[in-house]
C-alpha atoms as a PDB file:
ATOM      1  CA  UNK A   1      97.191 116.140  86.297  1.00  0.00           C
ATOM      2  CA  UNK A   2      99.815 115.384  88.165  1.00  0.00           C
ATOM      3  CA  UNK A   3     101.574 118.374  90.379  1.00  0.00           C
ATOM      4  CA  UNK A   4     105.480 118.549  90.689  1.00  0.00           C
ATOM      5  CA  UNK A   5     107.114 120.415  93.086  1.00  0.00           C
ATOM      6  CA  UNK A   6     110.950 121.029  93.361  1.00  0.00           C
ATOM      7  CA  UNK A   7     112.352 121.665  96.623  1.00  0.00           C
ATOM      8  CA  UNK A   8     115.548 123.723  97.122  1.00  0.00           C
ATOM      9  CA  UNK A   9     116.780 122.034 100.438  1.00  0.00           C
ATOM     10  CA  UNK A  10     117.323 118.032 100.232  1.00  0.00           C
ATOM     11  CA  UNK A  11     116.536 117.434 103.494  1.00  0.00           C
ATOM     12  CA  UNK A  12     112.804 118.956 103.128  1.00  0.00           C
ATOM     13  CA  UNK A  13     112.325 117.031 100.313  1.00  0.00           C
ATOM     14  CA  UNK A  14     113.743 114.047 102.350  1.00  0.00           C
ATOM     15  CA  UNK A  15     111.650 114.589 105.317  1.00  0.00           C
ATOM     16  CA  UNK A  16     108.372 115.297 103.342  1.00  0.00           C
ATOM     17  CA  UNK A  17     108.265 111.876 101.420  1.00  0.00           C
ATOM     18  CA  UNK A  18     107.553 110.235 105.307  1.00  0.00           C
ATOM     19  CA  UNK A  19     104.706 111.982 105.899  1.00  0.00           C
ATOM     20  CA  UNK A  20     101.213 110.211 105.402  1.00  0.00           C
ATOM     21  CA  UNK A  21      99.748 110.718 101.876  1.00  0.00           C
ATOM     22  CA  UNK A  22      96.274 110.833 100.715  1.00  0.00           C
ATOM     23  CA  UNK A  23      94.839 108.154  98.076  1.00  0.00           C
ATOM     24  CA  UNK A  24      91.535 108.499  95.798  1.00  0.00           C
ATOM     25  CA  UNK A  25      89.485 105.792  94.595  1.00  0.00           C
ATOM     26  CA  UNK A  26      86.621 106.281  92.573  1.00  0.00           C
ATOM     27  CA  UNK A  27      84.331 104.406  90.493  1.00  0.00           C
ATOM     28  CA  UNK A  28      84.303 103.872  86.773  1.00  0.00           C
ATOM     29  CA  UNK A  29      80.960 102.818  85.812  1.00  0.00           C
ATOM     30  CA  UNK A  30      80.849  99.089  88.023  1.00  0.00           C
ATOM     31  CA  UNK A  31      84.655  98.762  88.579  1.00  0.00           C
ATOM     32  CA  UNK A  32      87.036 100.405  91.237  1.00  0.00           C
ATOM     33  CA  UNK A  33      89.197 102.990  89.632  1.00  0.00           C
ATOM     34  CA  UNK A  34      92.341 102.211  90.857  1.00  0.00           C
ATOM     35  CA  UNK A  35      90.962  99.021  92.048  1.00  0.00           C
ATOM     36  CA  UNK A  36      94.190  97.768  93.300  1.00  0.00           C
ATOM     37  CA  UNK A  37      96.779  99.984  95.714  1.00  0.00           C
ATOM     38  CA  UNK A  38      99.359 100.416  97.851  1.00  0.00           C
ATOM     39  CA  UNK A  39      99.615 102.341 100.651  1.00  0.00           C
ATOM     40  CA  UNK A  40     102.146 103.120 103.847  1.00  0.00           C
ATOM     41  CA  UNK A  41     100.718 102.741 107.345  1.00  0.00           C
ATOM     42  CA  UNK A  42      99.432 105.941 108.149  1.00  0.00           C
ATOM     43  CA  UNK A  43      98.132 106.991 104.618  1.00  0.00           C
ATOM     44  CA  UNK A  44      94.296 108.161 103.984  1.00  0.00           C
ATOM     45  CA  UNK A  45      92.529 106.525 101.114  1.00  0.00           C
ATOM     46  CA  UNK A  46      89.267 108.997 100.270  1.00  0.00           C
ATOM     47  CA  UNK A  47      86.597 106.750  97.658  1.00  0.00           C
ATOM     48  CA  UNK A  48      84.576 109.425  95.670  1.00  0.00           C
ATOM     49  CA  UNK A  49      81.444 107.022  94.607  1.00  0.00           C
ATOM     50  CA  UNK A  50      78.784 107.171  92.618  1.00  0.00           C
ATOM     51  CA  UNK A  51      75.627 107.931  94.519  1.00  0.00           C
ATOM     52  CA  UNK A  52      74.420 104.091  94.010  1.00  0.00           C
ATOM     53  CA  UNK A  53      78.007 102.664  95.163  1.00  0.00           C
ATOM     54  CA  UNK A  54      79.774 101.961  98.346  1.00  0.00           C
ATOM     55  CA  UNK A  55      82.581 100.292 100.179  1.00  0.00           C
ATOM     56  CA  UNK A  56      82.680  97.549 103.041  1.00  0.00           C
ATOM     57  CA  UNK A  57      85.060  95.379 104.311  1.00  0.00           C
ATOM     58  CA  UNK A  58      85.069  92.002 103.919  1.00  0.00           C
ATOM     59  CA  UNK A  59      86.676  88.977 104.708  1.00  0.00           C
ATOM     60  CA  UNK A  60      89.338  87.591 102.093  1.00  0.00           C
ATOM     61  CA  UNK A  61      87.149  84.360 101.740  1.00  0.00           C
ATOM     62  CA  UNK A  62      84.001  86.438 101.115  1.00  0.00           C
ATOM     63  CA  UNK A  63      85.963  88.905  98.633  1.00  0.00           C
ATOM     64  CA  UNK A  64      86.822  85.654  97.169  1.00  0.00           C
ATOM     65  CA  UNK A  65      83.378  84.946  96.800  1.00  0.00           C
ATOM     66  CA  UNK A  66      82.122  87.155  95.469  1.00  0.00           C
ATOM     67  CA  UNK A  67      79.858  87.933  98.163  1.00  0.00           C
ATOM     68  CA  UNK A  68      79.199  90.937 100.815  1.00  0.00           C
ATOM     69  CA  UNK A  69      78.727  89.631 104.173  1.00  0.00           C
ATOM     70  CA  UNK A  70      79.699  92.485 106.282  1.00  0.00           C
ATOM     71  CA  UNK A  71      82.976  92.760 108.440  1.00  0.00           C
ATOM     72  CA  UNK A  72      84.401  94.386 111.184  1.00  0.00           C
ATOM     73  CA  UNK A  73      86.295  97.130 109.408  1.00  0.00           C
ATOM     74  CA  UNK A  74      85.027  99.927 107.324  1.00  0.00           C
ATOM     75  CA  UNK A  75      82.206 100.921 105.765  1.00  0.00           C
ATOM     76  CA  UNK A  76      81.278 103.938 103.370  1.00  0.00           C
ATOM     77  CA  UNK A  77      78.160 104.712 102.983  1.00  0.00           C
ATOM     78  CA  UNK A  78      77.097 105.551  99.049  1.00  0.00           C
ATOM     79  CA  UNK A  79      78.819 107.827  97.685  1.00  0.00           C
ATOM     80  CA  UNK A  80      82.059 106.887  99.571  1.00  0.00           C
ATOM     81  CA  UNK A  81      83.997 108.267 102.400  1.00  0.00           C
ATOM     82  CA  UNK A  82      86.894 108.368 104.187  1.00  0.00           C
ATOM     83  CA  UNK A  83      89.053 105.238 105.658  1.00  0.00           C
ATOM     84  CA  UNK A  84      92.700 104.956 107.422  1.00  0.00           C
ATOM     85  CA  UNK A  85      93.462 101.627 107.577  1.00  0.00           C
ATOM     86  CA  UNK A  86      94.498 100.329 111.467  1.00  0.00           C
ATOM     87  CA  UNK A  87      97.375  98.350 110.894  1.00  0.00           C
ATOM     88  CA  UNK A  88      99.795  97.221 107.921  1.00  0.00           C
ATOM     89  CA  UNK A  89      98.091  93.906 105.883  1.00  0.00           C
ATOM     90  CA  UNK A  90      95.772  93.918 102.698  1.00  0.00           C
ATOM     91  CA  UNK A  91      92.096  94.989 103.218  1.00  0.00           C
ATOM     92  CA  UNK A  92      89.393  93.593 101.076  1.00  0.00           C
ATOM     93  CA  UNK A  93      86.577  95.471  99.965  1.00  0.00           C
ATOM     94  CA  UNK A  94      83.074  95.044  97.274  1.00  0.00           C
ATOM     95  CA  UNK A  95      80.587  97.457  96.817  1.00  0.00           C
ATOM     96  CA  UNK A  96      77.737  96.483  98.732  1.00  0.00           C
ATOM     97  CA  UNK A  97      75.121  97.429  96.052  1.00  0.00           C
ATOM     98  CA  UNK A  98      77.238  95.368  93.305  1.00  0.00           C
ATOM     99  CA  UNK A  99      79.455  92.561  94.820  1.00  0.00           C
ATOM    100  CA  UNK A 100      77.658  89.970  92.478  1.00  0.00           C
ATOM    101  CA  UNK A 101      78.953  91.624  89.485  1.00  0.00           C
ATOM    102  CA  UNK A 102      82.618  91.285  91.045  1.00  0.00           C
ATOM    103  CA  UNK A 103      82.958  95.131  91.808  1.00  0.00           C
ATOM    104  CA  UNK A 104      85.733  95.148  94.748  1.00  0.00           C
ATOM    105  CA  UNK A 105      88.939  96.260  94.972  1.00  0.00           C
ATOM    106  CA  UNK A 106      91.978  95.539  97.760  1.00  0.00           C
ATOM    107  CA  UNK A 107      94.098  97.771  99.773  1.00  0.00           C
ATOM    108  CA  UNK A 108      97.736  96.917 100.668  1.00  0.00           C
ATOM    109  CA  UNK A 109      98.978  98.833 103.585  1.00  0.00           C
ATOM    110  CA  UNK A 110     102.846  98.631 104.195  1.00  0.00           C
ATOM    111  CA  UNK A 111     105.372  99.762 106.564  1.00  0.00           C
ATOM    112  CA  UNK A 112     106.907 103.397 105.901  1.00  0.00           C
ATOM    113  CA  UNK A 113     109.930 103.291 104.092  1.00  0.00           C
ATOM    114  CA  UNK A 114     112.724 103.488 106.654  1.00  0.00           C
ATOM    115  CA  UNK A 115     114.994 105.973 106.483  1.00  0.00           C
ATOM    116  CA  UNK A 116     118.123 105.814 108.805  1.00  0.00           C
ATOM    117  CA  UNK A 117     120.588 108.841 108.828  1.00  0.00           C
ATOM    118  CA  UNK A 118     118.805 111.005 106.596  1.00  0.00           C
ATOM    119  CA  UNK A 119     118.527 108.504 103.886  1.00  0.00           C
ATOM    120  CA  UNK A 120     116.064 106.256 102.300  1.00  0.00           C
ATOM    121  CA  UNK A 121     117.193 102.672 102.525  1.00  0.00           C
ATOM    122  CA  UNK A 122     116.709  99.342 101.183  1.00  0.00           C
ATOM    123  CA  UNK A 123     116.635  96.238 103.042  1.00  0.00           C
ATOM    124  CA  UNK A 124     120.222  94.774 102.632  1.00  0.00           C
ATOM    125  CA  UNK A 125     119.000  91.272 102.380  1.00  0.00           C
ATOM    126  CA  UNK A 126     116.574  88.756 102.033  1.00  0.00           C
ATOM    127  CA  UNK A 127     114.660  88.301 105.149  1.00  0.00           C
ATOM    128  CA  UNK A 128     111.639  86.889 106.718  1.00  0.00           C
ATOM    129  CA  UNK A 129     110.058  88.142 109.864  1.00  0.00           C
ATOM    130  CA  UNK A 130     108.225  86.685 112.620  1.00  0.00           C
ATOM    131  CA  UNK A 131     104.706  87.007 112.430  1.00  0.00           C
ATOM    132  CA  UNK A 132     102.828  89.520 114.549  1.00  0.00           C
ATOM    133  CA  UNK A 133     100.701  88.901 116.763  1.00  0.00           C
ATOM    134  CA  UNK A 134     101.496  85.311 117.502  1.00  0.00           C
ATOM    135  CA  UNK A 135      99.488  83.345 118.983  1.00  0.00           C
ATOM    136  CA  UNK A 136      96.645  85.074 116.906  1.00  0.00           C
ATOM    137  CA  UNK A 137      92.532  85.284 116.521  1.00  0.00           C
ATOM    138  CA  UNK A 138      91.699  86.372 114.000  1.00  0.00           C
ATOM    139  CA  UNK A 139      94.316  87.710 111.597  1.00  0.00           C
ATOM    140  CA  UNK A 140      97.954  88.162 112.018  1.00  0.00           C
ATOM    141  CA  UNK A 141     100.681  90.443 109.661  1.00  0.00           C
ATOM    142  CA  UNK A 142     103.390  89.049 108.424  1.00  0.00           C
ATOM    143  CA  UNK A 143     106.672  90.859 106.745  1.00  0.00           C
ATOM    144  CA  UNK A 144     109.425  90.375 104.772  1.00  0.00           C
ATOM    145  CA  UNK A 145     112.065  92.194 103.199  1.00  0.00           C
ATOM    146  CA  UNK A 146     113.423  92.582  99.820  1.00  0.00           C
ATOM    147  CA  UNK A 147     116.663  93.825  98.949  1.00  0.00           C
ATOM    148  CA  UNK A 148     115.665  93.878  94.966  1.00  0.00           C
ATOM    149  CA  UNK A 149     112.938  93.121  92.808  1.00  0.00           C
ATOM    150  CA  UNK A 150     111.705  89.679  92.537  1.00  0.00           C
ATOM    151  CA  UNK A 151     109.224  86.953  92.237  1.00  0.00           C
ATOM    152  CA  UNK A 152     107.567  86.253  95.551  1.00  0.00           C
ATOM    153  CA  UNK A 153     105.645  83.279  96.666  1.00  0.00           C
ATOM    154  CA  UNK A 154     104.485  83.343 100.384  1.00  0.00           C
ATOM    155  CA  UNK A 155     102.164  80.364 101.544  1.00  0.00           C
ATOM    156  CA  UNK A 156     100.719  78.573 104.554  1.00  0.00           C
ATOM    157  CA  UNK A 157     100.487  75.448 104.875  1.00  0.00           C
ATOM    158  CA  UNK A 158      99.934  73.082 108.414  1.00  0.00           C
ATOM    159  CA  UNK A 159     102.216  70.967 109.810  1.00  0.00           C
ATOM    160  CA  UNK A 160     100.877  67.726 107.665  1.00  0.00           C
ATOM    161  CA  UNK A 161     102.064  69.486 104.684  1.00  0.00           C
ATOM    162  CA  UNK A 162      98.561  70.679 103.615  1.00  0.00           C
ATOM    163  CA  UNK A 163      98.402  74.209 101.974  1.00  0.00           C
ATOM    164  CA  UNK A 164      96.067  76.643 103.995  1.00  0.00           C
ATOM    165  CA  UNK A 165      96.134  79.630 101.895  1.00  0.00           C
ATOM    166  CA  UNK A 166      98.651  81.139  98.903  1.00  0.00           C
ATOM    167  CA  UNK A 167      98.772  84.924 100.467  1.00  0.00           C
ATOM    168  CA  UNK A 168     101.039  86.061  97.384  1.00  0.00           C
ATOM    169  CA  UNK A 169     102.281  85.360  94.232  1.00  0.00           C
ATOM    170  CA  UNK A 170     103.792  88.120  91.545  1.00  0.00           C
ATOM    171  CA  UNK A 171     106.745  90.511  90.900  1.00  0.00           C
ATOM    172  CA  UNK A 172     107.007  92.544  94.107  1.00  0.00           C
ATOM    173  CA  UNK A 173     109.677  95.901  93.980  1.00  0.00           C
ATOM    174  CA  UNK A 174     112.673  95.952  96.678  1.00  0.00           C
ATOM    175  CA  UNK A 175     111.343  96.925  99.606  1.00  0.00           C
ATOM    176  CA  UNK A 176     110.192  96.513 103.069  1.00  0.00           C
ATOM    177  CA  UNK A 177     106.895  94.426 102.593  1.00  0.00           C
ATOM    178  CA  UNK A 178     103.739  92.827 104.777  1.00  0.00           C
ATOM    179  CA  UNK A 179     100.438  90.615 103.980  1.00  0.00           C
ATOM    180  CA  UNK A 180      97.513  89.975 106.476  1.00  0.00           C
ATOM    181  CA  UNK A 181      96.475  86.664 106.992  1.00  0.00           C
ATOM    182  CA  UNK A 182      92.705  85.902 107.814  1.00  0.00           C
ATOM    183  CA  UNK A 183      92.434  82.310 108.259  1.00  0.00           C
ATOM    184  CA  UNK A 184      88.592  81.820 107.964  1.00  0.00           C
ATOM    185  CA  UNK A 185      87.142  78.685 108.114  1.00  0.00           C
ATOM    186  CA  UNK A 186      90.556  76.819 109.628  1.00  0.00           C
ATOM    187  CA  UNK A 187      90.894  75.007 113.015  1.00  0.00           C
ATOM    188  CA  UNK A 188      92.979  76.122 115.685  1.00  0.00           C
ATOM    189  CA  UNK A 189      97.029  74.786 115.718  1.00  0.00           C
ATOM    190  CA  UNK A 190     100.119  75.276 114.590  1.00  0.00           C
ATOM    191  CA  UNK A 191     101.003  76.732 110.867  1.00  0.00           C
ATOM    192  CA  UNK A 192     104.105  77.070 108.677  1.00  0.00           C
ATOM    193  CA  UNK A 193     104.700  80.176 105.873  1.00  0.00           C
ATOM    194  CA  UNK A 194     107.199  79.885 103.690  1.00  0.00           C
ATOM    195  CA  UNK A 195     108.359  82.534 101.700  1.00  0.00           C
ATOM    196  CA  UNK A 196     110.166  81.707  98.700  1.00  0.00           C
ATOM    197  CA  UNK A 197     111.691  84.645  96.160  1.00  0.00           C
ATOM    198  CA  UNK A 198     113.710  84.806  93.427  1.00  0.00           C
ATOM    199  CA  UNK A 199     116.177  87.817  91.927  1.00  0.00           C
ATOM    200  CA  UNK A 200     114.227  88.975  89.002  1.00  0.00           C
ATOM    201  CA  UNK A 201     117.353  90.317  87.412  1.00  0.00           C
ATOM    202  CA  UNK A 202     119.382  86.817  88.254  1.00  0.00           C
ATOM    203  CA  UNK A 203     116.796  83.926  88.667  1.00  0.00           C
ATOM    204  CA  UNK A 204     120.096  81.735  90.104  1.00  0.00           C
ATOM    205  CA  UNK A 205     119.829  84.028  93.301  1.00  0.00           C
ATOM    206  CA  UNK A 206     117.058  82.761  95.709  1.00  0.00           C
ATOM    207  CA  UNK A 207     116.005  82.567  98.750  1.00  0.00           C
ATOM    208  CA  UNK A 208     113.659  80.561 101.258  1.00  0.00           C
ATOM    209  CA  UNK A 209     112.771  80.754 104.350  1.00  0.00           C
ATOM    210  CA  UNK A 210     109.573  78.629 106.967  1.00  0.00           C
ATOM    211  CA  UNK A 211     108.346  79.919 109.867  1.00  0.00           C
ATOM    212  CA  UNK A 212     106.070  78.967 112.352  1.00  0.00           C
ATOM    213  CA  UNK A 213     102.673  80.393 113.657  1.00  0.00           C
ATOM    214  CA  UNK A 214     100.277  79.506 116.500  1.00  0.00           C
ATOM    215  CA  UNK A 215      96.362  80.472 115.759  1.00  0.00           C
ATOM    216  CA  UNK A 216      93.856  80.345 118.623  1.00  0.00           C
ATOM    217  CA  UNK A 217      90.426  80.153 118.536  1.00  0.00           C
END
């Protein structure tokens, strides 16, 4: 059930859609239920398990996997807990009982919307940001801005050309917008991401953009 409340004065209403919000997941027999969100910095997400399921972080390449060897990050015990995420990136999580069976889920933590004057805004234009930190070991955020919907693709590659790692690719809303990077696995040096995004509403508006990164190991 869903609870609406309408607010006389504008600028409450304003000033209460910045503060942090709390998110539930819970499980629906094996599966994550949402198993997918998004979040703003800041926000709590509460899982409400099963008694025989859990949550731990994981690294991308062992979400990928399948597989639950244990990270640095959270960890509910069964029957869930609590977990505010440190920074702004995507967090990958299994159940620890049931990773085999693909039971996992991922949680995308963004920037607040910014509001300037009073008002919510929009990004004006197209832009891609310097990664942060950089030089980085091990993971580094990087954001972007949208000024309206579109189709994003946001890759790494090194500087022989090689891709490293596809970080997104899908219909993403206007908005201010960030992805964690975990390189696992690669070698120290120098990286390029490119994002690449088109205007969902006029596919002959794009735009591209390559930056560089420095990982250290």
């Amino acid at each position: 059930m869903k609870l609406v409340v309408f607010l006389c004065s504008p600028i409450l209403a304003l000033s209460l859609s910045v503060f942090p919000a709390t998110h539930t997941v819970v499980n629906s027999g094996f599966t994550f239920s949402p198993d997918t969100i998004t979040i703003n910095f800041g926000d709590t997400v509460i899982f409400s398990l099963g008694s025989i399921h859990s949550a731990r972080e994981v690294t991308q390449a062992t979400w990928n996997a399948n597989d639950s060897d244990s990270n640095d990050g959270f960890n509910t015990p069964f029957g869930g807990g609590t977990v505010i995420p440190s920074h702004t990136g995507i967090f990958y999580y299994v159940c620890a009982n049931h990773y085999f069976m693909g039971m996992k889920g991922t949680i995308t933590v963004v920037s607040p919307t910014d509001v300037r004057g009073g008002l919510q805004t929009i990004p004006q234009e197209f832009s891609l940001k310097q990664n942060y930190p950089n030089p980085f070991n091990p993971r580094t955020v990087i954001q972007y801005e949208l000024p309206v919907e579109s189709r994003v693709v946001l890759t790494v590659s090194d500087v022989q050309g090689k891709m490293a790692a596809r970080l997104i690719d899908q219909v993403q809303p206007a908005g201010y917008q960030s992805v964690e990077w975990n390189p696992f696995g690669l070698a120290s040096g120098i990286y390029l991401y490119r994002l690449e995004a088109v205007n969902s509403s006029d596919p002959a508006k794009t735009f591209s953009e390559v930056k560089k990164m420095l990982l250290i190991k």
